[in-house]
Protein backbone atom coordinates (compact mmCIF):
# COMPACT_ATOMS: atom_id res chain seq x y z
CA UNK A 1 -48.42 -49.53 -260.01
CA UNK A 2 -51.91 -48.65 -261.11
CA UNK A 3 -54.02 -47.04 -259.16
CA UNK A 4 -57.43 -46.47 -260.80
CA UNK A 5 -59.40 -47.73 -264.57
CA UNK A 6 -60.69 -44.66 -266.71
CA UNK A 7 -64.51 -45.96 -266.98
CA UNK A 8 -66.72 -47.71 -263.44
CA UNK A 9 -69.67 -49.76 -264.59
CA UNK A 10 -71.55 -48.94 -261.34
CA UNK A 11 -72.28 -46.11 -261.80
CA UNK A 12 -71.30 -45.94 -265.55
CA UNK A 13 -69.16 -43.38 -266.73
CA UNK A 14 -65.09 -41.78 -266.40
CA UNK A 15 -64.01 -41.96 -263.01
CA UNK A 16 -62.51 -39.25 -263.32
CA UNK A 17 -61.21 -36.01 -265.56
CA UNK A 18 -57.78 -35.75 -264.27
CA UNK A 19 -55.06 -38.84 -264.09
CA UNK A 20 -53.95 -38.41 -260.61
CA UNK A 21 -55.72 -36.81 -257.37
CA UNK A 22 -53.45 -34.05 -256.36
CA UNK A 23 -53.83 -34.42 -252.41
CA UNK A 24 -52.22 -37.65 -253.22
CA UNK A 25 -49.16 -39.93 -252.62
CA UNK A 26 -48.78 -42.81 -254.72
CA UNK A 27 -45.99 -44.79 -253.04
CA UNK A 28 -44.12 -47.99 -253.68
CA UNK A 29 -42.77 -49.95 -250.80
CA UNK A 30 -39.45 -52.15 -250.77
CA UNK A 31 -39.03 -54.70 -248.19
CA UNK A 32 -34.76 -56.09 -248.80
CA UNK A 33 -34.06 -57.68 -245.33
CA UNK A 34 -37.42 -59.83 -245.36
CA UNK A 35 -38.81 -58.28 -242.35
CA UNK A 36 -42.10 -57.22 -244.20
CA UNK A 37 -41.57 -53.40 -243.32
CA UNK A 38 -40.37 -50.57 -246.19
CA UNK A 39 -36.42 -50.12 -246.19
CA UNK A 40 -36.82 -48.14 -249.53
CA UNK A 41 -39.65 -46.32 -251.04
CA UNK A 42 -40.87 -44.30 -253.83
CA UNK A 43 -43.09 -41.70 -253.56
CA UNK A 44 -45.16 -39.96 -256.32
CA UNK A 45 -47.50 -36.57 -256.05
CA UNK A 46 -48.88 -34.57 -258.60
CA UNK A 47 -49.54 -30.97 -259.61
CA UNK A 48 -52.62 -29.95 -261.85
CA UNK A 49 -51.95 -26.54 -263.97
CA UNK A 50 -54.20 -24.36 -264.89
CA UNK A 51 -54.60 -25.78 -268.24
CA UNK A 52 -55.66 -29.00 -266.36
CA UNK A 53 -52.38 -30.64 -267.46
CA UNK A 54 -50.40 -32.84 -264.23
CA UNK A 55 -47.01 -33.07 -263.73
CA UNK A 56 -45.73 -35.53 -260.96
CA UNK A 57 -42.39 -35.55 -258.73
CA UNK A 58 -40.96 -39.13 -257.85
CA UNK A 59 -38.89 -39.31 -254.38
CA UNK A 60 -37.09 -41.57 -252.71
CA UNK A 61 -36.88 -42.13 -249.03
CA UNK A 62 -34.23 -45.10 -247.13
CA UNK A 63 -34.25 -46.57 -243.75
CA UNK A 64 -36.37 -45.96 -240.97
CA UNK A 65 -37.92 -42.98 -243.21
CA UNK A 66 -39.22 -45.40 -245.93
CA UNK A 67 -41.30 -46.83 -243.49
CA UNK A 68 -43.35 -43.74 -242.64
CA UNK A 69 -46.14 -41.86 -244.46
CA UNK A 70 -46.22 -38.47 -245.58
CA UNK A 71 -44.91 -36.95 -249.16
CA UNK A 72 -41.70 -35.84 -248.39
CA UNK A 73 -37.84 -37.73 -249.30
CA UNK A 74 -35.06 -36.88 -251.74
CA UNK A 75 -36.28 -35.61 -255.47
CA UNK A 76 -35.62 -37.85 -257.95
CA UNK A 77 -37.70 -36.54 -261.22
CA UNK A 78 -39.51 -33.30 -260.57
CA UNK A 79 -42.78 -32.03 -262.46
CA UNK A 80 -42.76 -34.65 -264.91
CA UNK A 81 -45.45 -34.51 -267.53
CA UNK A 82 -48.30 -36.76 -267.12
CA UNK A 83 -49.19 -39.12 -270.64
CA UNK A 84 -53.13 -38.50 -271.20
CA UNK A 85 -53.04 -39.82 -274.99
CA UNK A 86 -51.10 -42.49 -277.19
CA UNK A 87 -47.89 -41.18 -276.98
CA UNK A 88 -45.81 -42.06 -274.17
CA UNK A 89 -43.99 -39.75 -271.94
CA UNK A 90 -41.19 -41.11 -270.11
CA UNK A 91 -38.77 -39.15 -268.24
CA UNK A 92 -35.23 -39.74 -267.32
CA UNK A 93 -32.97 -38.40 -264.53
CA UNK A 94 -29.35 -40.64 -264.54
CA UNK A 95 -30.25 -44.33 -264.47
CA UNK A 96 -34.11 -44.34 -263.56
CA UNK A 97 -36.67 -43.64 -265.79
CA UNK A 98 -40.69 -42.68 -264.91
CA UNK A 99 -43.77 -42.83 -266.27
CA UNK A 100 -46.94 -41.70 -265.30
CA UNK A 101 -50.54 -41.55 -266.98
CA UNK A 102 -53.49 -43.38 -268.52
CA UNK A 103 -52.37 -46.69 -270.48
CA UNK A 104 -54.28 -49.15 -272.26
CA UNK A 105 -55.86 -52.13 -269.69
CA UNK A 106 -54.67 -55.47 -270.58
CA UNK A 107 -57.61 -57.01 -268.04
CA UNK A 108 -59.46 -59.42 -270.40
CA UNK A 109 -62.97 -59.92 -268.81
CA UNK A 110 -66.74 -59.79 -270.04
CA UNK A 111 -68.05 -57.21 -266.99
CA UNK A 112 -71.24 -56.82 -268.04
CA UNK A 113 -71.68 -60.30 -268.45
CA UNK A 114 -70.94 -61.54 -265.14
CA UNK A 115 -73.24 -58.76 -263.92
CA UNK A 116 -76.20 -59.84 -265.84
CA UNK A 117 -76.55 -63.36 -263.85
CA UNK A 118 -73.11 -64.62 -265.52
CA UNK A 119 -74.78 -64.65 -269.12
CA UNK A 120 -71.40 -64.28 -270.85
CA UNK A 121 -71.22 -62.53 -274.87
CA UNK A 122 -67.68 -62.79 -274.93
CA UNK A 123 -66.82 -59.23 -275.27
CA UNK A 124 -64.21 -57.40 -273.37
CA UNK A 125 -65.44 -54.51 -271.09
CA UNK A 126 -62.21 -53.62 -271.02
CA UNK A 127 -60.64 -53.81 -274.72
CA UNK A 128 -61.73 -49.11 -275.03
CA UNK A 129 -60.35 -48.87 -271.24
CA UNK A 130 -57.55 -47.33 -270.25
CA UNK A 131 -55.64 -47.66 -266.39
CA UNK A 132 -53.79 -45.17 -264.53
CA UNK A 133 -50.41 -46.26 -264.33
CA UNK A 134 -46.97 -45.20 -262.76
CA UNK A 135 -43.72 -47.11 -264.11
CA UNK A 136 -40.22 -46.82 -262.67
CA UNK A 137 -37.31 -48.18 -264.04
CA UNK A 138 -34.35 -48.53 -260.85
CA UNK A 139 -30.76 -49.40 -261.21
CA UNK A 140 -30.01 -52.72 -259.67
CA UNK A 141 -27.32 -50.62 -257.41
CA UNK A 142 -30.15 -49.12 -256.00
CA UNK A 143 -32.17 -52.05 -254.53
CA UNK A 144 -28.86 -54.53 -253.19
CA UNK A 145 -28.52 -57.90 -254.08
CA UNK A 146 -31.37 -59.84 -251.65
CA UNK A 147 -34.35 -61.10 -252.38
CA UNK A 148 -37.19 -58.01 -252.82
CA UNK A 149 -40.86 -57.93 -251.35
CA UNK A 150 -42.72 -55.18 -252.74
CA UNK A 151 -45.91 -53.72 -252.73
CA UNK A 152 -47.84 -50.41 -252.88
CA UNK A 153 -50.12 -47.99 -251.43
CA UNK A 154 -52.29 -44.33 -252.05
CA UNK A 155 -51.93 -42.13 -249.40
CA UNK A 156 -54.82 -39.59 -248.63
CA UNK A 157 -54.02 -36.27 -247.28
CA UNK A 158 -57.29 -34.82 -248.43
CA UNK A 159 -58.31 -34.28 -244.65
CA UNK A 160 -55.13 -32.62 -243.84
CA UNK A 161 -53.08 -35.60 -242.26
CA UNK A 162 -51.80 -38.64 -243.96
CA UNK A 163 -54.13 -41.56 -244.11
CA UNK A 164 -53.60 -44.89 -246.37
CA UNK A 165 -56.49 -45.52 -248.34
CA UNK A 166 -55.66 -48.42 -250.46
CA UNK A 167 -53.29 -50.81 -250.99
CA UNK A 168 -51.82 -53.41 -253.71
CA UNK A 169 -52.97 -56.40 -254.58
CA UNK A 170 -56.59 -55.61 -253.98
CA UNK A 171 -58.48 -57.45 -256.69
CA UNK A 172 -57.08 -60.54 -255.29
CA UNK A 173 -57.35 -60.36 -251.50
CA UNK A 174 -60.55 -58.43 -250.98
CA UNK A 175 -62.93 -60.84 -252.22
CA UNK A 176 -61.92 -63.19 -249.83
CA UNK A 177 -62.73 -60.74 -247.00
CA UNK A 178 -66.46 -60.08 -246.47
CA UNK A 179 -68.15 -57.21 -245.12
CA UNK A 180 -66.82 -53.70 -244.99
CA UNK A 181 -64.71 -53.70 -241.87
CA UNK A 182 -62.78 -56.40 -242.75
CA UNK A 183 -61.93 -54.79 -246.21
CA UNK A 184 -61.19 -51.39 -244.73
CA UNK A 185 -59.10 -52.84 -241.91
CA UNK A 186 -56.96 -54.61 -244.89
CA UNK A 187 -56.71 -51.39 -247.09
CA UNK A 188 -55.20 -49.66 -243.72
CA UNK A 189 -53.01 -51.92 -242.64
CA UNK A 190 -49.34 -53.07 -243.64
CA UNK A 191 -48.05 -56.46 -244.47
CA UNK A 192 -46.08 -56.70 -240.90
CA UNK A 193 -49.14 -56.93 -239.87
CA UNK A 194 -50.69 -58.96 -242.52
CA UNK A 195 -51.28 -62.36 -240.46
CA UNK A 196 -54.45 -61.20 -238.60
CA UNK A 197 -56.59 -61.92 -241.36
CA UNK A 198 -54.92 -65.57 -242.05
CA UNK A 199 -57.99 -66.53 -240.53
CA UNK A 200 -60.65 -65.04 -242.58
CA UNK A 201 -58.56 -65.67 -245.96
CA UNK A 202 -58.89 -69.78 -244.16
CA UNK A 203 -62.43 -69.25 -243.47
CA UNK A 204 -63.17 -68.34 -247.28
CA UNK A 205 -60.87 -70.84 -248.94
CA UNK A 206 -62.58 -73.54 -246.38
CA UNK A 207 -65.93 -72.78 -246.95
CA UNK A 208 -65.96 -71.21 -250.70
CA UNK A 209 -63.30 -73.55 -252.50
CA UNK A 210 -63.89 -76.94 -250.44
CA UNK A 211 -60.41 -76.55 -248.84
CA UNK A 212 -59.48 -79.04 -245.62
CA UNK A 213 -59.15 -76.76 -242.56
CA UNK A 214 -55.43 -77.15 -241.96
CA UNK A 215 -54.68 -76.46 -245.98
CA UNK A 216 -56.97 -73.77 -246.07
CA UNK A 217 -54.43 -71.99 -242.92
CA UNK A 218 -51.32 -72.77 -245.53
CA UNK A 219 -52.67 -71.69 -248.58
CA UNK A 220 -54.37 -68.37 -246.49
CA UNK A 221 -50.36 -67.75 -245.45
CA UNK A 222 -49.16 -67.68 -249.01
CA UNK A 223 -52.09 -65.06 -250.15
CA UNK A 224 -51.26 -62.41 -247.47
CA UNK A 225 -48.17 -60.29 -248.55
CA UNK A 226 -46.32 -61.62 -245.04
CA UNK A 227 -43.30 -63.60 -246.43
CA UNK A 228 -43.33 -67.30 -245.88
């Protein structure tokens, strides 16, 4: 899961000084019964110190709990230390393992470029980036043996109750929604409820990429996280 780049163009600079936001929960939803709603998930705060150093616990909720919001569920690997330079810190509790801090961002793409009326140098914005990133490793006991949907979200408790901010998959589904309400109503929502913006995914595939009406529908279905 990554959550945020190290560096915005607009405006330019860091995005921020500290990996993770600490009124936080990064979480990572499993879907194993194909019913597009959590029956596991992971959830991952952190904890500044007063050197400014993080640590982050990983949890993990089951059944009708993994579903919910909040930042509570079973600890898994407590106050473990956040990577902010080249070495890697990875920490293990019986068969998982966890990671959490800035990597290196593989994204290949000439930003400044495309801004500047698609005048393309060839260099990559992104080559002295780095991207927030959280890695767990599961044992297969722990996820059954049926197909998987997955996906992930941040959680904002910053005004004092749990709101969901973002979501995965972002880069590739908001384009296709225009205007701000749209957007925010995807960020919010859940993949259960996923098919009410089939028809704005259509619209843009119709109208943008020269789709026929009735494959624009199909191929709208298959970009949502809903399961076919």
């Amino acid at each position: 899961m990554n959550v945020h780049p190290s560096a915005s163009v607009v405006p330019a600079g860091v995005t921020t000084t500290e990996p993770f936001a600490t009124n936080a929960v990064y979480e990572i939803k499993i879907d194993t019964d194909g019913d597009a709603i959590a029956d596991i998930a992971y959830r991952m705060r952190a904890s500044a110190a007063a050197d400014g150093t993080q640590t982050v616990t990983l949890r993990r909720l089951q059944g009708a709990e993994a579903a919910g919001i909040g930042d509570d569920g079973a600890a898994i690997v407590e106050n473990a230390p956040v990577s902010t330079a080249r070495e890697a810190h990875v920490a293990t509790a019986g068969d998982y393992r966890f990671f959490a801090g800035w990597r290196s961002d593989p994204f290949f793409f000439d930003t400044l470029g495309a801004i500047a009326g698609l005048k393309f140098t060839g260099a990559d914005y992104f080559a002295d980036k780095n991207v927030c990133s959280i890695v767990i490793e599961v044992p297969n006991a722990e996820l059954g043996s049926t197909s998987l949907g997955l996906w992930a979200r941040t959680v904002d408790g910053a005004s004092g109750s749990w709101v969901q901010a973002e979501r995965g998959a972002r880069p590739q589904q908001a384009v296709f929604l225009p205007g701000d309400d749209a957007r925010d109503a995807y960020f919010a929502s859940e993949p259960v409820n996923d098919a009410q913006f089939i028809p704005v995914f259509a619209h843009a595939l119709e109208h943008s990429g020269g789709y026929a009406p009735e494959d624009a529908k199909r191929a709208a279905g298959s970009k949502t996280d809903v399961p076919p």
